[in-house]
C-alpha atoms as a PDB file:
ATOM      1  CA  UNK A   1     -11.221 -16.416  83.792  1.00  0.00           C
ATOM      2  CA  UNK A   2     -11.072 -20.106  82.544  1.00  0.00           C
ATOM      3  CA  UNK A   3      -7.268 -19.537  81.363  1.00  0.00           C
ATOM      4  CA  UNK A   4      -6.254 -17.703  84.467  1.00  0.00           C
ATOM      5  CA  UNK A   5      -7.294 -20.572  86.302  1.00  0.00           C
ATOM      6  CA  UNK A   6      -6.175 -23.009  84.225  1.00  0.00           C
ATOM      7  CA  UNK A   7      -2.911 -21.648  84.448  1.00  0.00           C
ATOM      8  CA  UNK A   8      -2.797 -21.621  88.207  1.00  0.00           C
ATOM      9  CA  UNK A   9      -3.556 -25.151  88.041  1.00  0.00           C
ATOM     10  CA  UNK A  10      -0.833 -25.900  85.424  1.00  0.00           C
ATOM     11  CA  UNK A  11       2.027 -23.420  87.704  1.00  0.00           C
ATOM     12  CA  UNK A  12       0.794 -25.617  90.675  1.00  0.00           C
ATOM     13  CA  UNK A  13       1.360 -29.113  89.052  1.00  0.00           C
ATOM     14  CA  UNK A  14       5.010 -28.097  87.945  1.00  0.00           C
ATOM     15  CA  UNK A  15       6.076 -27.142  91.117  1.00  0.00           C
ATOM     16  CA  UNK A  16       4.667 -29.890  92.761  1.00  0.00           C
ATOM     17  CA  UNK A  17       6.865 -32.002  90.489  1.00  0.00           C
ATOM     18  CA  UNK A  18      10.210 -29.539  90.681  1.00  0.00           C
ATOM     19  CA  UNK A  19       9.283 -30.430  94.996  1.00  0.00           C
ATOM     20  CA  UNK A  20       9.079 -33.667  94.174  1.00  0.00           C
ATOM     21  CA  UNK A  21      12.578 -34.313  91.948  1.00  0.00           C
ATOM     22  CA  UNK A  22      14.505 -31.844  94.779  1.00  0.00           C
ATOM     23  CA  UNK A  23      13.204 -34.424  97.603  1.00  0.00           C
ATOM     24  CA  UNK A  24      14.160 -37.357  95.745  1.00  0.00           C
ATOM     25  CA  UNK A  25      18.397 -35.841  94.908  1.00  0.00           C
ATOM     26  CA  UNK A  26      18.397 -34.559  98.480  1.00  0.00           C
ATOM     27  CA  UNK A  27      17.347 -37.494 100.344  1.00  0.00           C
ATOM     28  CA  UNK A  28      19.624 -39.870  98.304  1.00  0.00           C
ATOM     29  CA  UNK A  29      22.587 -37.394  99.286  1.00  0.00           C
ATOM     30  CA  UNK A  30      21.631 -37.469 102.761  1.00  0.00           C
ATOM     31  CA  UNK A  31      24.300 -39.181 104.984  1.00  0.00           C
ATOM     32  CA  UNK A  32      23.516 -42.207 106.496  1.00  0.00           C
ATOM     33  CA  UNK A  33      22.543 -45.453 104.896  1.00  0.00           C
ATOM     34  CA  UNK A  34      18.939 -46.813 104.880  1.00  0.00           C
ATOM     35  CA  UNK A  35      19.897 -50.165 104.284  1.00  0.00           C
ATOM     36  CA  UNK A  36      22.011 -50.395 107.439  1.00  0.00           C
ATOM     37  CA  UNK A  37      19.594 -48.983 109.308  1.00  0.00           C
ATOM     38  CA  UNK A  38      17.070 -51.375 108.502  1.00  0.00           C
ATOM     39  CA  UNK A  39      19.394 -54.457 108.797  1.00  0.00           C
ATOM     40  CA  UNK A  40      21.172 -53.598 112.004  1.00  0.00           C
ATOM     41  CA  UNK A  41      24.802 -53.484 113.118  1.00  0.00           C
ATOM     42  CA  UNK A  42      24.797 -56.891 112.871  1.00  0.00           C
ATOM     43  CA  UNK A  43      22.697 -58.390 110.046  1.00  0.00           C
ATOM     44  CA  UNK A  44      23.946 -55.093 108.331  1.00  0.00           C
ATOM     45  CA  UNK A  45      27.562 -56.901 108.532  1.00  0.00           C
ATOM     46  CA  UNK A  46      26.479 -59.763 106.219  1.00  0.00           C
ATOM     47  CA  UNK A  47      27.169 -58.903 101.889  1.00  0.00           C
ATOM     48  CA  UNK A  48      24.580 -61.066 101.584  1.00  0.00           C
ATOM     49  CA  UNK A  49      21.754 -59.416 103.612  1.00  0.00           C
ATOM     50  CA  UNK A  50      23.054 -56.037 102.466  1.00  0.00           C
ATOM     51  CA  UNK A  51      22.610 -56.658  98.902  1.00  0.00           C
ATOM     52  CA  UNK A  52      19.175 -58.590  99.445  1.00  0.00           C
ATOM     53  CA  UNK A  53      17.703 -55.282 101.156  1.00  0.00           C
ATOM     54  CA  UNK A  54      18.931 -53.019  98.212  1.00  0.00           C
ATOM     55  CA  UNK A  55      17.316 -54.910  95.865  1.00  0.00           C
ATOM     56  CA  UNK A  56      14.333 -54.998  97.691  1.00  0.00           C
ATOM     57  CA  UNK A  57      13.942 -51.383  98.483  1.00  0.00           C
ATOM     58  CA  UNK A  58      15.397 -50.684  94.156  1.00  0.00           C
ATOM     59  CA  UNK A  59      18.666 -48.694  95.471  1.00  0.00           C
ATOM     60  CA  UNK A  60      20.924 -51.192  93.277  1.00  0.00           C
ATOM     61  CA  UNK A  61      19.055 -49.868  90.631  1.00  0.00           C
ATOM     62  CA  UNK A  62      20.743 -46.690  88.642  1.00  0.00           C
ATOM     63  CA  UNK A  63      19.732 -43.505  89.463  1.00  0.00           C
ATOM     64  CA  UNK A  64      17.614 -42.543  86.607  1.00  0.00           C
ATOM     65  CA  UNK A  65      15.835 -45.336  86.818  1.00  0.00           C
ATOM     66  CA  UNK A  66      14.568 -44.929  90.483  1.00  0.00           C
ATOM     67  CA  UNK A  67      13.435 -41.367  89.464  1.00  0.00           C
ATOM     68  CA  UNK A  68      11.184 -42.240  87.297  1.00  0.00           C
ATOM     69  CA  UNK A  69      10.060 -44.800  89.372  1.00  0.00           C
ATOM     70  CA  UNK A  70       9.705 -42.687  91.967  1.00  0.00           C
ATOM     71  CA  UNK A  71       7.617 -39.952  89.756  1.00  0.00           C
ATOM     72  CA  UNK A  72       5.672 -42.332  88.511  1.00  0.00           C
ATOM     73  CA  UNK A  73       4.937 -43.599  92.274  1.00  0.00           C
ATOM     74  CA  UNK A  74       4.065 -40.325  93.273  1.00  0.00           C
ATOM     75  CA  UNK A  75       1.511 -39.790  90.423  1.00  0.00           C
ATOM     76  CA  UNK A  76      -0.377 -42.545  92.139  1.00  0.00           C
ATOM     77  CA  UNK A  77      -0.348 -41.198  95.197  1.00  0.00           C
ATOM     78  CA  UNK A  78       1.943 -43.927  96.166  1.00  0.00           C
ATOM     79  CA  UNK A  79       4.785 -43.193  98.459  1.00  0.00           C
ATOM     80  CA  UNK A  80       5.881 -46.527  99.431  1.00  0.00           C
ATOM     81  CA  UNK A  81       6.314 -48.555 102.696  1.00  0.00           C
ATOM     82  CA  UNK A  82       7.860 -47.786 105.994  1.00  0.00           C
ATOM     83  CA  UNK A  83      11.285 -49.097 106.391  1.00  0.00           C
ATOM     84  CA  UNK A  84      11.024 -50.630 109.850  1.00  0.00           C
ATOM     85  CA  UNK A  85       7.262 -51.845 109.698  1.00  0.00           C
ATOM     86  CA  UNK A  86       6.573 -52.300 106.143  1.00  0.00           C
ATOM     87  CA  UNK A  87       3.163 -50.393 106.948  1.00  0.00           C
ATOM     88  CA  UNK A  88       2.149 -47.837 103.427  1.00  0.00           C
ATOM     89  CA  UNK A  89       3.631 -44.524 104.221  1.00  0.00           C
ATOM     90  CA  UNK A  90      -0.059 -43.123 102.646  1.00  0.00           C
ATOM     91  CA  UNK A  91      -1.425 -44.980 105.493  1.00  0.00           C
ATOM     92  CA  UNK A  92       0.652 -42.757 108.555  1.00  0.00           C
ATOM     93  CA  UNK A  93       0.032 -39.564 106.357  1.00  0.00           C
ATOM     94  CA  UNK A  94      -3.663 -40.213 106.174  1.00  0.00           C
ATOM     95  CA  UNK A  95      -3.889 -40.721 109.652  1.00  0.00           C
ATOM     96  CA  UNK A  96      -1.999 -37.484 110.694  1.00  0.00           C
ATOM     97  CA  UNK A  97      -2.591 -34.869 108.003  1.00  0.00           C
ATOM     98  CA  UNK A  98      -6.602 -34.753 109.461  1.00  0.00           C
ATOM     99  CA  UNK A  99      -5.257 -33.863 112.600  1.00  0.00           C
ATOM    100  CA  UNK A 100      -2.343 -30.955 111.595  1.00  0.00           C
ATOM    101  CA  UNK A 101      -5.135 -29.592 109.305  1.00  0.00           C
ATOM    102  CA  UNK A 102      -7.558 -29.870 111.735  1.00  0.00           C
ATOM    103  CA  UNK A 103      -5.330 -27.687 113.735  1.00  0.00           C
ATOM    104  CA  UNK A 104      -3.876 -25.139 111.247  1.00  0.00           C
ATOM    105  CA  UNK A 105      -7.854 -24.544 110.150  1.00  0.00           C
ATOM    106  CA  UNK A 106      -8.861 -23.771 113.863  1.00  0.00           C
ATOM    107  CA  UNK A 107      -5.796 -21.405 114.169  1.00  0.00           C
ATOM    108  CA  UNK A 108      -6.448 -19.815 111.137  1.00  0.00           C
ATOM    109  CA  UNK A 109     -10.511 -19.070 111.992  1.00  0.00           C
ATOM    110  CA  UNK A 110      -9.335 -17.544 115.564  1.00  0.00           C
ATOM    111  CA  UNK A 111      -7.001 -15.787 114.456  1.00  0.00           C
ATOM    112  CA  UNK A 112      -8.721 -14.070 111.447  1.00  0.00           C
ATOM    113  CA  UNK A 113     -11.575 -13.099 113.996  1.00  0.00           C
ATOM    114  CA  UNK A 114      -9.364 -11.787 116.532  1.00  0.00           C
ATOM    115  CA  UNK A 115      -7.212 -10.290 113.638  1.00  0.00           C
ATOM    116  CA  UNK A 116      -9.852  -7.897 111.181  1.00  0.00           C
ATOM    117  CA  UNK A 117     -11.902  -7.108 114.267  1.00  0.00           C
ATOM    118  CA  UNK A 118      -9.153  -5.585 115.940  1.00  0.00           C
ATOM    119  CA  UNK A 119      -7.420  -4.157 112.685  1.00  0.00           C
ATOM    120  CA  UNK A 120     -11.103  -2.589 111.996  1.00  0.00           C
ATOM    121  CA  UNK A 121     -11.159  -1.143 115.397  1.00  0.00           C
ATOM    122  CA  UNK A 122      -7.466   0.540 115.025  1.00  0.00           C
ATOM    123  CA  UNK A 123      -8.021   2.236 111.821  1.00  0.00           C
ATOM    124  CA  UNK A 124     -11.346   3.806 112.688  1.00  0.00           C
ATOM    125  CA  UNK A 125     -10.152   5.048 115.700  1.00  0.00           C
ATOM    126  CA  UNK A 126      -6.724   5.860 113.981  1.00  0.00           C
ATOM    127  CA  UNK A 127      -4.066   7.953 116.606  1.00  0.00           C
ATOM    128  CA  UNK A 128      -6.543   7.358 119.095  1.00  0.00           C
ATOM    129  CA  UNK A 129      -5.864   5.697 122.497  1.00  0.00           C
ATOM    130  CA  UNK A 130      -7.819   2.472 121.199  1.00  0.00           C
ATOM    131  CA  UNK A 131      -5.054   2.434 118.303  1.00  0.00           C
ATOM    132  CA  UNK A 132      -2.596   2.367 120.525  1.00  0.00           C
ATOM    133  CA  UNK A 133      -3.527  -0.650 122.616  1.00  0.00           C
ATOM    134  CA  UNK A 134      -4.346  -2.582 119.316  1.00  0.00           C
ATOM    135  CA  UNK A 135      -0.587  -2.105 117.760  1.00  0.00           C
ATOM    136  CA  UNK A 136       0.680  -2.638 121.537  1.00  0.00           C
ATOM    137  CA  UNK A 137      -0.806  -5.909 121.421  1.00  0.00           C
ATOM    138  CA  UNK A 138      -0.002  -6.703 117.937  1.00  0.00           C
ATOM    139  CA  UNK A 139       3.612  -6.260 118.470  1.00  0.00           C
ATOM    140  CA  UNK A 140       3.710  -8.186 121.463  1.00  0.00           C
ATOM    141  CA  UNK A 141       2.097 -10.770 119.900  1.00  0.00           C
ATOM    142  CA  UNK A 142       4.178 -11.258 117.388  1.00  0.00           C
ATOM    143  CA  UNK A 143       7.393 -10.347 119.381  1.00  0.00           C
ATOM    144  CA  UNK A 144       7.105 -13.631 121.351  1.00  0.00           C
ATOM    145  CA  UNK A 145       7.605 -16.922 119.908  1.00  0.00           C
ATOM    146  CA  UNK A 146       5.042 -20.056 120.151  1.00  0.00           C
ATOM    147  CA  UNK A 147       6.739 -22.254 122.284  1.00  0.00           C
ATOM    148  CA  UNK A 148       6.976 -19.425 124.830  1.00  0.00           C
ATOM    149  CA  UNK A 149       3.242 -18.473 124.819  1.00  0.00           C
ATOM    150  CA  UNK A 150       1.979 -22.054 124.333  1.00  0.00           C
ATOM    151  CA  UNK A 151       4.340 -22.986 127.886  1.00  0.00           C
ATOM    152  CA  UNK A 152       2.654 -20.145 129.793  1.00  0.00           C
ATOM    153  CA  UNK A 153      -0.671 -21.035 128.825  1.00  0.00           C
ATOM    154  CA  UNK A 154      -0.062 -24.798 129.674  1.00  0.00           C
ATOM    155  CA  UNK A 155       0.767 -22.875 133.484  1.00  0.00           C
ATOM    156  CA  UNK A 156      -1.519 -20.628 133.685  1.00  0.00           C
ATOM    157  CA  UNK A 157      -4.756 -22.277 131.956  1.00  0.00           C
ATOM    158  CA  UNK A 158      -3.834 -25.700 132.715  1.00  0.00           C
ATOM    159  CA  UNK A 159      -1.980 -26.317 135.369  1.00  0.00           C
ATOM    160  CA  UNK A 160      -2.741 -23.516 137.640  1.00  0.00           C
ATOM    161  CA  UNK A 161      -6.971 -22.292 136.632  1.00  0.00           C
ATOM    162  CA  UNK A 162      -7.274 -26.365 135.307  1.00  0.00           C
ATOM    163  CA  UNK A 163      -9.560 -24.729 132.607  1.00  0.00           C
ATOM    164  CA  UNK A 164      -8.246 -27.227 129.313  1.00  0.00           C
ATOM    165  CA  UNK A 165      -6.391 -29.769 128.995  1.00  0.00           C
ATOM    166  CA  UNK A 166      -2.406 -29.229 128.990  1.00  0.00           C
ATOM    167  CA  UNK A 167      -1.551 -32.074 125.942  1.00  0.00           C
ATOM    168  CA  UNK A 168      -2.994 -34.929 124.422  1.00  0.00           C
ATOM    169  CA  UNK A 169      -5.004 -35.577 121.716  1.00  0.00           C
ATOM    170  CA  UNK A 170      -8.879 -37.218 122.225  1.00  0.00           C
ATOM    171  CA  UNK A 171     -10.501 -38.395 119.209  1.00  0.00           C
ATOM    172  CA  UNK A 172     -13.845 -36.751 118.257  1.00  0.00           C
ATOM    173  CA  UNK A 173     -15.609 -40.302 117.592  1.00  0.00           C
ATOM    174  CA  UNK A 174     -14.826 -40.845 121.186  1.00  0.00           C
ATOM    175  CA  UNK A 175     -16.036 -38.122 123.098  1.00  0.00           C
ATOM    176  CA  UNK A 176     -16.447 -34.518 121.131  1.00  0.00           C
ATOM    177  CA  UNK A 177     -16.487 -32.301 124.118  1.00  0.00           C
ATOM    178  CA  UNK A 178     -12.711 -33.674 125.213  1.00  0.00           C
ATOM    179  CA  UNK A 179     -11.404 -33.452 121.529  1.00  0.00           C
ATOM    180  CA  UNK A 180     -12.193 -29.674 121.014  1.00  0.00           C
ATOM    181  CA  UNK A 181     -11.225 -28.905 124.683  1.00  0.00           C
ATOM    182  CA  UNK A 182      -7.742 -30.483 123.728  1.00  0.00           C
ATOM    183  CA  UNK A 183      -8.159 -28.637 120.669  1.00  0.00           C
ATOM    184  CA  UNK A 184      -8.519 -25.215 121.838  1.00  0.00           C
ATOM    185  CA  UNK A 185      -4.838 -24.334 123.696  1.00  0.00           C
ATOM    186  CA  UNK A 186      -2.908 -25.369 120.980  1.00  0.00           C
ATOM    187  CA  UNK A 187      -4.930 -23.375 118.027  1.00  0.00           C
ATOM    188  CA  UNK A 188      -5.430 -20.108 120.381  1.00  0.00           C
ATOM    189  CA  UNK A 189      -1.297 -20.333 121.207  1.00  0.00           C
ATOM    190  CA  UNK A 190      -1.112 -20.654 117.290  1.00  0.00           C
ATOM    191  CA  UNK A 191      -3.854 -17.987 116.460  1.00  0.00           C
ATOM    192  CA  UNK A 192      -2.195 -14.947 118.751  1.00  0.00           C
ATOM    193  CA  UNK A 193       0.697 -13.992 116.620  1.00  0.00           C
ATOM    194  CA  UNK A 194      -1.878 -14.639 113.331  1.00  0.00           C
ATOM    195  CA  UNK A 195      -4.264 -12.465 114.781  1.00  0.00           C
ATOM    196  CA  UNK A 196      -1.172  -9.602 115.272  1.00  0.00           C
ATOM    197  CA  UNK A 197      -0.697 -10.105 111.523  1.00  0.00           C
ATOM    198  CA  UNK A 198      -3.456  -9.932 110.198  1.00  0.00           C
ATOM    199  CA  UNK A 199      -5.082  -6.900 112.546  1.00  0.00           C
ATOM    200  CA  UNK A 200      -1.390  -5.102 111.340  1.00  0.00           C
ATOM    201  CA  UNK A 201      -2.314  -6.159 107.664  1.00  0.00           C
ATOM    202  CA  UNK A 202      -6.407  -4.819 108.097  1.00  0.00           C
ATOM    203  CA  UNK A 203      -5.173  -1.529 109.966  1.00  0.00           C
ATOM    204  CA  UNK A 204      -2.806  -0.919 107.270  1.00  0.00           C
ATOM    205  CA  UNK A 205      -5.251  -1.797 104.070  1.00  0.00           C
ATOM    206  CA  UNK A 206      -7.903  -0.066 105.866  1.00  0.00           C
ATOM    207  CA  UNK A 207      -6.716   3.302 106.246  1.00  0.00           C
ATOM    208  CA  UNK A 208      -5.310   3.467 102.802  1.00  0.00           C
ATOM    209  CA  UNK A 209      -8.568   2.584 101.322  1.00  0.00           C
ATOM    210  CA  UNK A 210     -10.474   5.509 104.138  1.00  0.00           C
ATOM    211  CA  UNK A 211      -7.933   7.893 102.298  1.00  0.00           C
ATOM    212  CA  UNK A 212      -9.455   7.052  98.935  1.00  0.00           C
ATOM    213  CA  UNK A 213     -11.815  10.082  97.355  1.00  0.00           C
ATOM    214  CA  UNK A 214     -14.506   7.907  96.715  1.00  0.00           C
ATOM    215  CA  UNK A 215     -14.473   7.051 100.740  1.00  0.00           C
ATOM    216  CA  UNK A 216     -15.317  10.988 100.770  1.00  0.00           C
ATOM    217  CA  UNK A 217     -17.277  11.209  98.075  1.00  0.00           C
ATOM    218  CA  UNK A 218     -19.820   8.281 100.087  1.00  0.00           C
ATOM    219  CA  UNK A 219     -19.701  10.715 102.961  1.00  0.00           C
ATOM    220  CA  UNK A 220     -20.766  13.333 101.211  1.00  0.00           C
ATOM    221  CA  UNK A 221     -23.668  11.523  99.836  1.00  0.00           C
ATOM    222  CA  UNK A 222     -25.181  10.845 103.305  1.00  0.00           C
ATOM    223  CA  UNK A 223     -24.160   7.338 103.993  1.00  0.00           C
ATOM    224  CA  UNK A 224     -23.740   6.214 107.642  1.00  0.00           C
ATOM    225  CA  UNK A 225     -20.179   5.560 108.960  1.00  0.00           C
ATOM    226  CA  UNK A 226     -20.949   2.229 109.334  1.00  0.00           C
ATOM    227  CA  UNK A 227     -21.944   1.427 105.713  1.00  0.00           C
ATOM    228  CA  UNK A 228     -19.288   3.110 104.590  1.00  0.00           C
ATOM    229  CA  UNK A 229     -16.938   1.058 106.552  1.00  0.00           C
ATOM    230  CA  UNK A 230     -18.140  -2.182 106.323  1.00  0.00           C
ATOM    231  CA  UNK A 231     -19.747  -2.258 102.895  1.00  0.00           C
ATOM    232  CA  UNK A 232     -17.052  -0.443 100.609  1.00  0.00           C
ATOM    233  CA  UNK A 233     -14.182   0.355 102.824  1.00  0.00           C
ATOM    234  CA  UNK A 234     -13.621  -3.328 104.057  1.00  0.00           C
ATOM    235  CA  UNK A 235     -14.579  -4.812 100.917  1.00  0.00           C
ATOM    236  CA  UNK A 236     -12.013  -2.974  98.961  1.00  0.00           C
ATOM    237  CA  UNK A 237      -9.396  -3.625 101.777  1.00  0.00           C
ATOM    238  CA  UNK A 238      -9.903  -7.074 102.727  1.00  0.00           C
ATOM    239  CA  UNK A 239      -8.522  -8.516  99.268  1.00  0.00           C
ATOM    240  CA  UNK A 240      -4.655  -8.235 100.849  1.00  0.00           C
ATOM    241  CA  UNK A 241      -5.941  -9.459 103.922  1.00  0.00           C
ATOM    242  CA  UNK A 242      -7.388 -12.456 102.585  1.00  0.00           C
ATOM    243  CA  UNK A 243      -3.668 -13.233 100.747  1.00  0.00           C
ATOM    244  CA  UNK A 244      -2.029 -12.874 104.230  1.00  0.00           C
ATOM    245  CA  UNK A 245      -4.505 -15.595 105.335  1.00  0.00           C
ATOM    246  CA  UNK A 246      -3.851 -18.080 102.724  1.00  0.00           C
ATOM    247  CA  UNK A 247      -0.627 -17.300 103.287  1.00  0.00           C
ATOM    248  CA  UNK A 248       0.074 -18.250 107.307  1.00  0.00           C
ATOM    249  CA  UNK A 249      -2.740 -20.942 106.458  1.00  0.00           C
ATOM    250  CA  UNK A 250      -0.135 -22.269 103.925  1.00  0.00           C
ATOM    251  CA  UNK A 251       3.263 -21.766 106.468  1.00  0.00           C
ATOM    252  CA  UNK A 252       0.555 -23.555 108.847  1.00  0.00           C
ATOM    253  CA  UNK A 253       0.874 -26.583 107.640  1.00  0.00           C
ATOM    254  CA  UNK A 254       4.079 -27.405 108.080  1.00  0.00           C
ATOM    255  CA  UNK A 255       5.103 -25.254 110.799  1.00  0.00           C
ATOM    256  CA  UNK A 256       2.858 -26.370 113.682  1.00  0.00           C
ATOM    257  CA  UNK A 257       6.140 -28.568 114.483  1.00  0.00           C
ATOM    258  CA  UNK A 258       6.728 -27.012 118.003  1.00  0.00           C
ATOM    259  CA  UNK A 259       3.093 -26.991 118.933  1.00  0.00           C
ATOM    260  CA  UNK A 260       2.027 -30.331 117.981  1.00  0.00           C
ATOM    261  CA  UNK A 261       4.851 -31.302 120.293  1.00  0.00           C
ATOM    262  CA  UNK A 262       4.360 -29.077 123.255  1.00  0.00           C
ATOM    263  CA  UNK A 263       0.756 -30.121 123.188  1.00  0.00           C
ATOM    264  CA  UNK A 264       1.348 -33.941 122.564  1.00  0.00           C
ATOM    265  CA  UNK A 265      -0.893 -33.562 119.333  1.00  0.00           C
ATOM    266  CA  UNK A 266      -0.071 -36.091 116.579  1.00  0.00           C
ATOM    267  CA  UNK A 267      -0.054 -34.507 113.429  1.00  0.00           C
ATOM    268  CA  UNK A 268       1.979 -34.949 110.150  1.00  0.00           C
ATOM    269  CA  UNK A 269       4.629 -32.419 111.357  1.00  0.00           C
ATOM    270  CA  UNK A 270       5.770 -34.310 114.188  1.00  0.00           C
ATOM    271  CA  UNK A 271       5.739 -37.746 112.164  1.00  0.00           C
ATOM    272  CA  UNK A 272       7.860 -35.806 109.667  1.00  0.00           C
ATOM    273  CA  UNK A 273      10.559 -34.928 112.703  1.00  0.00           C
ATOM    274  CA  UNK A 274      10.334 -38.390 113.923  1.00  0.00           C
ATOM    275  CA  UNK A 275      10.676 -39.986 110.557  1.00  0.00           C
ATOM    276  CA  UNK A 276      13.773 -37.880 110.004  1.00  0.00           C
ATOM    277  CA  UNK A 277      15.336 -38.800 113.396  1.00  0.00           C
ATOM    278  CA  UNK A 278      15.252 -41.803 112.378  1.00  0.00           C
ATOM    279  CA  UNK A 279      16.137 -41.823 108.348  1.00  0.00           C
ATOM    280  CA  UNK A 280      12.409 -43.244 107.803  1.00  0.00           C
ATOM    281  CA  UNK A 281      13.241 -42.030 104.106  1.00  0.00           C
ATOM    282  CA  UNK A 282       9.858 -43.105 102.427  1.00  0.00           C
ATOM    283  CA  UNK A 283       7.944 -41.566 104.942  1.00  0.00           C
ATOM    284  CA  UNK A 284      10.048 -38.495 104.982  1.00  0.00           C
ATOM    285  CA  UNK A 285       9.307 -37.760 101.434  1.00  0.00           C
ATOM    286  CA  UNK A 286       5.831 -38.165 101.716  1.00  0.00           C
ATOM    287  CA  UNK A 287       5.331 -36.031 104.545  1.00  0.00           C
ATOM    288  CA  UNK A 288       7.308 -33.490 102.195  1.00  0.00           C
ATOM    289  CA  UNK A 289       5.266 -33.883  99.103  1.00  0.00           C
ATOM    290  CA  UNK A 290       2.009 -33.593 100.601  1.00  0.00           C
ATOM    291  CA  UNK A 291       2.714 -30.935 103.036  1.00  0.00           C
ATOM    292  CA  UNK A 292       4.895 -28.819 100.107  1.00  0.00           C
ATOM    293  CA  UNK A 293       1.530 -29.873  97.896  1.00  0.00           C
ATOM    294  CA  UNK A 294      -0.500 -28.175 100.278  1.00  0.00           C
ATOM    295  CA  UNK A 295       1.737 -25.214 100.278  1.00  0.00           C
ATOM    296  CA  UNK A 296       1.480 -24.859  96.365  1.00  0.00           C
ATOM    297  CA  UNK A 297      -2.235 -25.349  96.106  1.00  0.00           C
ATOM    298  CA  UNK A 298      -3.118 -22.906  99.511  1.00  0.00           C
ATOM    299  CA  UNK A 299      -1.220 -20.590  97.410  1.00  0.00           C
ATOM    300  CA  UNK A 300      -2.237 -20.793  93.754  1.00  0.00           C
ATOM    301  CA  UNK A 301      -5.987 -20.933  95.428  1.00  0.00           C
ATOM    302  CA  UNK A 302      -5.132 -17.388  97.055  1.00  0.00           C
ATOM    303  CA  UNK A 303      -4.290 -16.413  93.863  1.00  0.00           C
ATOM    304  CA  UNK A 304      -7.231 -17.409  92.007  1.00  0.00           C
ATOM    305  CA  UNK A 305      -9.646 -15.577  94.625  1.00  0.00           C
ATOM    306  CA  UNK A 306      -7.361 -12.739  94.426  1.00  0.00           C
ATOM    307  CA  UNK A 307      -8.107 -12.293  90.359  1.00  0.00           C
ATOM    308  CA  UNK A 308     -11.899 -12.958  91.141  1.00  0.00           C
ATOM    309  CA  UNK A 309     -12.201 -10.327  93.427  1.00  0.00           C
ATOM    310  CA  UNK A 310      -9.987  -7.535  92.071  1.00  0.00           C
ATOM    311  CA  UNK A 311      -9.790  -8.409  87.769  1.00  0.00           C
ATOM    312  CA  UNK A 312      -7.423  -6.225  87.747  1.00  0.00           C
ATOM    313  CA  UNK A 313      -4.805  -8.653  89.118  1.00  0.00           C
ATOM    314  CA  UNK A 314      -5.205 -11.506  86.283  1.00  0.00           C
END
């Protein structure tokens, strides 16, 4: 077990750093000069001031050389200062990577709820009436996009029942009650088309598991329905459901782009847009490393609680 994980870890730090050298070639191939956009039209004019701000930000160095620089940077966990501020870019990602997690972690707990209750439900009750509804609703919800559902609950809850907040972000230090109220919209309009997902993924492990002989051979002993469905049915089932979780968990993080800005919530996604709207290049590349970091580790994680619960897999 000690090697398969060690491996994992080992897979995870390579990628991290093949992330890491692809951001680096990209962004230096990206049109649109840094320098100028620091300077202005008309400092940005002046030889002088031009060649003054390369040096200072190391782009008069060769290429080679600010790779390893940068590498080396990034080992450190340092990704620099903002071009227009001079504030650490670790600074702005600290501050906003609570928040999107925050968010994708809330998302992910409703909608894994909603998600194997519902999935349980439809293959018990498989071809009945009950079934129906549940894949009904589980294509719908994952049929419509986000921003659509998030804009009719901002209508509906918000603006017409004034249940929660419609946007905004209130921090939990300040008042508790407001921050999870503000909270709540944006992970539930997240959690819907998880919970279709995952209740598809459940149904589906679910009743291939119930057609197992040993599922029979349970029956036959005397066991309840229940135990058999809960203790050894689910248990051998919710191994691929737990994958598809670590999964959108994983996507999570850097997709809650069109939430966090329907809802006003200030996360690293939308510094990440905003950074690239404006060719804020040290910030965009740490917003990529960490959130592309996240997406590594979620995943090789998955992986190492898929080998301890099923051997098999290692």
């Amino acid at each position: 077990m000690l090697r398969f994980v060690t491996k994992n870890i080992g897979v995870a730090v390579v990628q991290i750093f093949v992330v890491a050298t692809i951001v680096f070639l990209l962004l230096r191939f990206m049109p649109g000069d840094p320098v100028l956009l620091v300077l202005g039209t008309e400092r940005g004019a002046d030889p002088v001031a031009v060649a003054e701000m390369r040096a200072t930000l190391g782009l008069d160095q060769p290429l080679i050389t600010q790779y390893f620089g940068w590498i080396t940077d990034i080992a450190r966990m340092d990704f620099g200062q903002s071009l227009f501020n001079n504030i650490d870019v670790t600074a702005y990602i600290a501050e906003r990577l609570p928040k999107t997690l925050e968010l994708a972690i809330a998302a992910i707990i409703i909608g894994s709820v909603i998600g194997i209750f519902l999935g349980i439900v439809a293959a018990v009750r498989r071809g009945s009436f009950v079934d129906f509804i549940v894949s009904t609703i589980a294509a719908a919800g994952m049929a419509f996009p986000v921003y659509v559902t998030g804009t009719a609950f901002i209508l509906l809850i918000s603006l017409q029942l004034n249940l929660l907040p419609a946007s905004g972000y209130t921090d939990f230090s300040e008042d508790p009650v407001a921050h999870f109220k503000r909270l709540l919209l944006p992970a539930i309009t997240i959690a819907l088309p998880l919970a279709a997902s995952i209740a598809r993924m459940t149904r589906s492990s679910m009743l291939e598991v119930l057609g197992k002989d040993f599922v029979q051979t349970l029956r036959a002993k005397g066991l309840s329905e229940k135990l058999v469905v809960y203790k050894h049915v689910l248990r051998n089932a919710i191994i691929s459901v737990i994958t598809v979780i670590g999964l959108e968990l994983a996507n999570l993080i850097g997709g809650t782009v069109l939430i966090e800005f329907l809802f006003n919530w200030p996360g690293l996604s939308t510094l990440l847009v905003d950074s690239i709207n404006n060719r804020n290049y040290p910030i965009i590349q740490g917003s990529i490393i960490v959130i592309a970091a996240f997406y590594i580790l979620i995943n090789r994680t998955v992986e190492v609680i898929y080998g301890l619960m099923d051997p098999r897999t290692r």
